[in-house]
C-alpha atoms as a PDB file:
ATOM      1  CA  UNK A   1       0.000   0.000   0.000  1.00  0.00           C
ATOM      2  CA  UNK A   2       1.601   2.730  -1.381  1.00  0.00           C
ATOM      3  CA  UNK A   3       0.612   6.057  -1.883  1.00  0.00           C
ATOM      4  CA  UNK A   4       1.848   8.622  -4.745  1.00  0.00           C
ATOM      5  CA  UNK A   5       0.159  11.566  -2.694  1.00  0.00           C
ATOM      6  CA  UNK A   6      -0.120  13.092   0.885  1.00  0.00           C
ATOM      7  CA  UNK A   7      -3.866  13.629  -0.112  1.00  0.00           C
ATOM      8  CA  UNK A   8      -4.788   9.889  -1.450  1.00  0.00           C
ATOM      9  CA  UNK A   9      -3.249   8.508   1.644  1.00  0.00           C
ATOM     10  CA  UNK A  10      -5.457  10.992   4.226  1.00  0.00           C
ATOM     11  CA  UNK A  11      -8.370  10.284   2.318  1.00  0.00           C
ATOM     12  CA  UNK A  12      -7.594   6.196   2.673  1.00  0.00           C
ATOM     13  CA  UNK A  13      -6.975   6.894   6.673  1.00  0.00           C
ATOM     14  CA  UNK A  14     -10.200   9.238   6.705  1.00  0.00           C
ATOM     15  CA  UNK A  15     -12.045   5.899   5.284  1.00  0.00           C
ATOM     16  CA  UNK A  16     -10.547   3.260   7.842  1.00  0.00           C
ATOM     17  CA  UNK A  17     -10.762   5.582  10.907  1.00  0.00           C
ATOM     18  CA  UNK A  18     -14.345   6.295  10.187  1.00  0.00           C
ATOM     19  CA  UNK A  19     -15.625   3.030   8.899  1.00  0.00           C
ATOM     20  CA  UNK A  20     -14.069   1.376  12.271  1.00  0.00           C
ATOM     21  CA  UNK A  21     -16.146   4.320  14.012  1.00  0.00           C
ATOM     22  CA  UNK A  22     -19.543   2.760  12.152  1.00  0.00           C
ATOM     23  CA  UNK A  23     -18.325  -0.455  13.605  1.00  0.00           C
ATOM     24  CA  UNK A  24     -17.448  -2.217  10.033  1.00  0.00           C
ATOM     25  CA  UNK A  25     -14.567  -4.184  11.258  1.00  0.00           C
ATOM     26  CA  UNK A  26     -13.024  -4.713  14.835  1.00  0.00           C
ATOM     27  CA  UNK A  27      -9.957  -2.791  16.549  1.00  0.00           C
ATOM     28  CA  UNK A  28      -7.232  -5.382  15.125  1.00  0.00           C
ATOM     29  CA  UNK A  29      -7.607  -4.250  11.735  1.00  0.00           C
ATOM     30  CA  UNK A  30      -7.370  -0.567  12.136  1.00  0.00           C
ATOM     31  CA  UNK A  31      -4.542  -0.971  14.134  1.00  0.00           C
ATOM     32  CA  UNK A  32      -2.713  -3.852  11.693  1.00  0.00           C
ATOM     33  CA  UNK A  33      -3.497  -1.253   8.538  1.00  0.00           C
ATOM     34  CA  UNK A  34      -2.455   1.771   9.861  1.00  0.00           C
ATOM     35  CA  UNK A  35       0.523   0.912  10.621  1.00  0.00           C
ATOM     36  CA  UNK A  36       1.123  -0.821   7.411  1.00  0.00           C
ATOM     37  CA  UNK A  37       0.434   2.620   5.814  1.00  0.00           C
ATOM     38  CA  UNK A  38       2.808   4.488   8.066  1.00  0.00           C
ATOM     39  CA  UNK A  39       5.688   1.664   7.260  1.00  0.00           C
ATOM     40  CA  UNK A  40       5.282   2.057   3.761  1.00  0.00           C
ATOM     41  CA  UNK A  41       4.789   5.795   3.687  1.00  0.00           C
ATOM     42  CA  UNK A  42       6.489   6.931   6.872  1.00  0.00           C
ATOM     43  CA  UNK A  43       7.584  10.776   5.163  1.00  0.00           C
ATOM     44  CA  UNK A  44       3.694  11.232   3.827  1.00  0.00           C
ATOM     45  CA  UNK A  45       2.604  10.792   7.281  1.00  0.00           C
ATOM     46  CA  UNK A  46       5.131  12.293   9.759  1.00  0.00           C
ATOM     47  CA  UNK A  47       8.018  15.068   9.492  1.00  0.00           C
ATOM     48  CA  UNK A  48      10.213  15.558  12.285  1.00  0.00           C
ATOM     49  CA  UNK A  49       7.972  13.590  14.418  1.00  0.00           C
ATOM     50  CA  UNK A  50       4.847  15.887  13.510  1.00  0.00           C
ATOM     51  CA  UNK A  51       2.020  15.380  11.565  1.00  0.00           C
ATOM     52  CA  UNK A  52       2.658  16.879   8.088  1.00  0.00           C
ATOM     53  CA  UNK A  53       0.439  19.865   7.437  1.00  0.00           C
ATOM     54  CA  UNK A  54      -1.722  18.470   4.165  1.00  0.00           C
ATOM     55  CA  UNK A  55      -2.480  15.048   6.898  1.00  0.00           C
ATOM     56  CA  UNK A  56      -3.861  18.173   9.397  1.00  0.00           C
ATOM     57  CA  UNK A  57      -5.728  19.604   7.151  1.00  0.00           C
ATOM     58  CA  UNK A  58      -7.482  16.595   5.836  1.00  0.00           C
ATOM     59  CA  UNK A  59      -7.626  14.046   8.513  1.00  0.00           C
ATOM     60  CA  UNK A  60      -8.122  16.253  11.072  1.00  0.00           C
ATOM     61  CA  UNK A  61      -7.597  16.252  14.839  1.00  0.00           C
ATOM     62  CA  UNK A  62      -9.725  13.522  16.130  1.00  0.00           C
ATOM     63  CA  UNK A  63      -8.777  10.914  13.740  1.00  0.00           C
ATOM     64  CA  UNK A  64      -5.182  11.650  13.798  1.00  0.00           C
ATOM     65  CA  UNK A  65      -5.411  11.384  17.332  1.00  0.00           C
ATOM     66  CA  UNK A  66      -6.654   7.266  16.486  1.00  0.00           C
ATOM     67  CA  UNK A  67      -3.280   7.496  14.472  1.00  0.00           C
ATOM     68  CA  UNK A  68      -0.895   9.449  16.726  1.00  0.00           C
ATOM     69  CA  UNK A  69      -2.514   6.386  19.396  1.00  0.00           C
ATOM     70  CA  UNK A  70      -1.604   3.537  17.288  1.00  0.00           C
ATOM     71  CA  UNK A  71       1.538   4.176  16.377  1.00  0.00           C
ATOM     72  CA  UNK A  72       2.764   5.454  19.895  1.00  0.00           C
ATOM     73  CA  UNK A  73       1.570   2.367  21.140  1.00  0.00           C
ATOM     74  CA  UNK A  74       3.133   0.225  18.684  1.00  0.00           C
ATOM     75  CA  UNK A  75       6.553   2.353  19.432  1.00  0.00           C
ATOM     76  CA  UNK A  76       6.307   1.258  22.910  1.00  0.00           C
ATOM     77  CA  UNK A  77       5.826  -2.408  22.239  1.00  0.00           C
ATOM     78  CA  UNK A  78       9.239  -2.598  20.346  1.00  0.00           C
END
């Protein structure tokens, strides 16, 4: 799963974050693909430990908060 664009990869974490808030698939799997996205596309997502500005701008606060979660906790586990 990678992604040419900042803006194609928000919109693909916009769609997991909120179909896991309409209960369409359980915990595990938002966790297990949102890290896959930030492995493969670590720069798209983060810059100098910071949420790049386009990701702000189209995620948003609350769901990046789901993201800024998951991969703390996955940094913590290593």
């Amino acid at each position: 799963m990678f992604y040419k664009t900042q803006r194609e990869l928000a919109d693909v974490i916009n769609k997991l974050i909120d179909a896991y808030w309409n209960n369409e698939f359980k915990e595990e799997l938002l966790i297990e693909q949102i890290l896959e996205l930030y492995i493969n596309n670590p720069s798209k997502i983060r810059k100098d430990k910071e949420f790049t500005t386009i990701m702000k701008q189209q995620c948003g606060k609350r769901r990046l908060e789901v993201v800024n979660r998951i991969l703390d906790i996955n940094n913590s586990g290593h």
